[in-house]
Protein backbone atom coordinates (compact mmCIF):
# COMPACT_ATOMS: atom_id res chain seq x y z
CA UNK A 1 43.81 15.78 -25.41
CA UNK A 2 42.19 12.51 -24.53
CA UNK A 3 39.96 14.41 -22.15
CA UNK A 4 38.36 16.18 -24.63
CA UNK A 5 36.47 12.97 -26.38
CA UNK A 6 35.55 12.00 -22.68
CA UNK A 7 34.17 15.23 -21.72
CA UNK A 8 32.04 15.36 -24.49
CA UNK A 9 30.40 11.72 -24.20
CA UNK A 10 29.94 12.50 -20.50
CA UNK A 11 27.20 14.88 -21.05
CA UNK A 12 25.56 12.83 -23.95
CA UNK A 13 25.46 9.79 -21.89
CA UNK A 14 24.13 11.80 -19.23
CA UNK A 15 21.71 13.42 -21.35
CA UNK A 16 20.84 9.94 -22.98
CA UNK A 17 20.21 8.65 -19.26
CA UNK A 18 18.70 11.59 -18.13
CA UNK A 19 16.08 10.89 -20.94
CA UNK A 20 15.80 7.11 -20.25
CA UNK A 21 14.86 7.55 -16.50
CA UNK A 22 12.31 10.10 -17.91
CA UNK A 23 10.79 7.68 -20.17
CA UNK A 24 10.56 5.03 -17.20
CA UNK A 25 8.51 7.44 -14.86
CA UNK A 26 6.44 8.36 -17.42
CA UNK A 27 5.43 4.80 -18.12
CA UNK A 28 5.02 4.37 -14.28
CA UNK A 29 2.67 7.23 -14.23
CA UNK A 30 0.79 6.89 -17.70
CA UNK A 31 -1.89 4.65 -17.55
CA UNK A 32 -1.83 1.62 -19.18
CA UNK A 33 -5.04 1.97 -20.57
CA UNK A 34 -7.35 4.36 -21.93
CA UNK A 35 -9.87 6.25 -19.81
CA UNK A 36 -12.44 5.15 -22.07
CA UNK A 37 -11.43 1.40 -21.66
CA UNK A 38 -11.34 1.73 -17.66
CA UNK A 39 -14.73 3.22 -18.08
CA UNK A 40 -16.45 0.68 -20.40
CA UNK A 41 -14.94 -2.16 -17.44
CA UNK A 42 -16.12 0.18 -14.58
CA UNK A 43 -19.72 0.85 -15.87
CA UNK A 44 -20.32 -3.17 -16.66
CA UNK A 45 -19.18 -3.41 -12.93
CA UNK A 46 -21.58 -0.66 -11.70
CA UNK A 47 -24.71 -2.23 -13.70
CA UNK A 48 -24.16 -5.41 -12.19
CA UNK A 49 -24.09 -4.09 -8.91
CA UNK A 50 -27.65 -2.34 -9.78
CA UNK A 51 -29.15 -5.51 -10.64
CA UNK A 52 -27.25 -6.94 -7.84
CA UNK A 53 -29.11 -4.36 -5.28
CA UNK A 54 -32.38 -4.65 -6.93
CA UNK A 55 -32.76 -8.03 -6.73
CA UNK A 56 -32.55 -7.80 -3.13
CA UNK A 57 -36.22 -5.96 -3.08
CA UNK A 58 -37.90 -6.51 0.43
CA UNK A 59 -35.22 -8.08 2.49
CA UNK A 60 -35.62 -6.64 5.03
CA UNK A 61 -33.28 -4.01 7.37
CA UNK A 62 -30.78 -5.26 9.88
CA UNK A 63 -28.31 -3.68 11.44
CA UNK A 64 -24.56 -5.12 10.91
CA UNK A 65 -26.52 -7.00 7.91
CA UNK A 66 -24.91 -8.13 4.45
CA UNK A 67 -26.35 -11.03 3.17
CA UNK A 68 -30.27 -11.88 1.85
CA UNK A 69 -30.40 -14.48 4.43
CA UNK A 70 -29.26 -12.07 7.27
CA UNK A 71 -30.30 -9.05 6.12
CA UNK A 72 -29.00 -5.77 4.86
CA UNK A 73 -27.63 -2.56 6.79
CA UNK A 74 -27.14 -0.01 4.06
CA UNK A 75 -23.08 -0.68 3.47
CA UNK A 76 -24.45 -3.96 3.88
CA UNK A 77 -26.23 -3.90 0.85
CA UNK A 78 -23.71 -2.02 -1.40
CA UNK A 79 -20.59 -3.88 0.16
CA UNK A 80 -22.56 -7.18 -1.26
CA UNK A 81 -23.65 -6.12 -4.69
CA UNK A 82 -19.89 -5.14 -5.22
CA UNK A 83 -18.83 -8.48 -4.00
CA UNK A 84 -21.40 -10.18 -6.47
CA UNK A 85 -19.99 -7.69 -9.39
CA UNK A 86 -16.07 -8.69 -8.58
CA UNK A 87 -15.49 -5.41 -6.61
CA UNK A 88 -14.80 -4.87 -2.99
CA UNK A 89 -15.64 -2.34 -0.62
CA UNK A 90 -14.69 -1.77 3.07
CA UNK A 91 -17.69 -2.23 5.38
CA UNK A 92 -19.25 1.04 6.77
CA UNK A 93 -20.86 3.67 4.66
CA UNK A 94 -17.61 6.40 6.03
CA UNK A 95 -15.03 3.60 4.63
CA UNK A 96 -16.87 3.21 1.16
CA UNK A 97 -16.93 7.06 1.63
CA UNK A 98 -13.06 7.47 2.02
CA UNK A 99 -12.38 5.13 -0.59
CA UNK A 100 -14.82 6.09 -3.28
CA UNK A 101 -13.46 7.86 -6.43
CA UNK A 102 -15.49 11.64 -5.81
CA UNK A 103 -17.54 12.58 -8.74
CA UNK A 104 -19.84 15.33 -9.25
CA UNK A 105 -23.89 14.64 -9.04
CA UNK A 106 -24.03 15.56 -13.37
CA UNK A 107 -21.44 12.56 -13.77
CA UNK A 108 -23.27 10.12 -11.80
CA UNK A 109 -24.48 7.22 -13.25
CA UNK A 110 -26.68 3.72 -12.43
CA UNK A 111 -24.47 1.95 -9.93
CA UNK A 112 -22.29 5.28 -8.73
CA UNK A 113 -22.39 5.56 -4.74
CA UNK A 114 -24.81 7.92 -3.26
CA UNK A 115 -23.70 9.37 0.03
CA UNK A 116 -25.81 11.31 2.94
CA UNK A 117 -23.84 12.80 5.59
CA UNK A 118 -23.52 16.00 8.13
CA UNK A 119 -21.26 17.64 9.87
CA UNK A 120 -19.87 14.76 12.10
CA UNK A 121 -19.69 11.97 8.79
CA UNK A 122 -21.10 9.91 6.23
CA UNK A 123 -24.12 8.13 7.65
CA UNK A 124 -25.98 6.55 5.00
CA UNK A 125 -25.24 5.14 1.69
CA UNK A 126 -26.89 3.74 -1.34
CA UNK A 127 -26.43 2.71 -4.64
CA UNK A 128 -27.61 5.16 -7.83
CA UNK A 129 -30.01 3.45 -9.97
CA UNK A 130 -30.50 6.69 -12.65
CA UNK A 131 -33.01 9.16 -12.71
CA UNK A 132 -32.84 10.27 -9.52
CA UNK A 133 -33.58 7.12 -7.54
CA UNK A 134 -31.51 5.04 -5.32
CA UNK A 135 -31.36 0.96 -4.06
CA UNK A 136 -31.01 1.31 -0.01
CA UNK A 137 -31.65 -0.29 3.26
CA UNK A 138 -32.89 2.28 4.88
CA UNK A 139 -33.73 1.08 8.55
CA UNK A 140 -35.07 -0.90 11.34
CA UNK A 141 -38.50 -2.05 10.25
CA UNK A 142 -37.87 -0.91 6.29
CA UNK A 143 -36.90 -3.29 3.53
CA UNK A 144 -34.35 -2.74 0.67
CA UNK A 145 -35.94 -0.65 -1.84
CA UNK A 146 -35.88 1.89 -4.80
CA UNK A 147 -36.51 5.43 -4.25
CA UNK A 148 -36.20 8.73 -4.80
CA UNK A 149 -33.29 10.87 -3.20
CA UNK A 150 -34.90 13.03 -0.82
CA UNK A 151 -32.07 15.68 -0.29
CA UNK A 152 -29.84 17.51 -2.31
CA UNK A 153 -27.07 17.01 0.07
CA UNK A 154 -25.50 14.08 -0.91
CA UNK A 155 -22.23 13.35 -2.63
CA UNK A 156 -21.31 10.96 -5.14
CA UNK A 157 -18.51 8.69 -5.20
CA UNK A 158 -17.53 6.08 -7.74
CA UNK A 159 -16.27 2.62 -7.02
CA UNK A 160 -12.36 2.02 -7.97
């Protein structure tokens, strides 16, 4: 007869740890903060990376560049206005590619990635300043500048 009380406490202890080890994976997986909040931080970040990239008007192109005094390649220029806005970014326009958060072009705003690609990968990258327009470094013999994107096929990635 002493079974009995045992049997029955087995399953509610299982049930009651059952329940506990559900309530510690779903604070592992919850966030632990709002979208809202990790939006508000993200788009402070992304406008200071805008202002970051805009301030660096008429440097001028070089390849491997990422600094004002050396000059900008176009990761370059977005791997340094991240830096300057407490965010980092791998170096080539494919690794900001990979590791960019993939929005859609109606959810993109000032300081969202802009990617240009084709079949064979990401070749080109710049950062959103609204309306249409883009902050690049476009080439050899160009300077970082504003301006419109020429294409419609580009993707859109947000910075993590």
């Amino acid at each position: 007869m002493s079974a009995s009380p045992l049997r029955s406490a087995l399953p509610a202890r299982a049930v009651s740890l059952l329940l506990g080890m559900l309530l510690a994976l779903g604070l592992l997986v919850a966030p632990t903060t709002t979208p809202r909040a990790e939006a508000a931080v993200s788009a402070k970040v992304s406008t200071t990376a805008v202002k970051v990239a805009a301030a660096q008007k008429g440097i001028r192109y070089s390849y491997g560049g990422a600094s004002p005094s050396k000059g900008f390649d176009c990761s370059g220029l977005t791997l340094y206005a991240y830096a300057k806005a407490g965010k980092r970014l791998p170096r080539t326009a494919q690794q900001q590619f990979n590791a960019a958060h993939k929005i859609a072009r109606g959810s993109a705003r000032p300081g969202d990635l802009v990617f240009f690609g084709s079949a064979s990968g990401i070749y080109h990258v710049g950062i959103y300043a609204g309306g249409g327009y883009i902050w690049h470094a476009p080439r050899a013999g160009k300077t970082v500048s504003k301006v419109k994107i020429w294409t419609s096929a580009v993707r859109y990635g947000r910075v993590r």
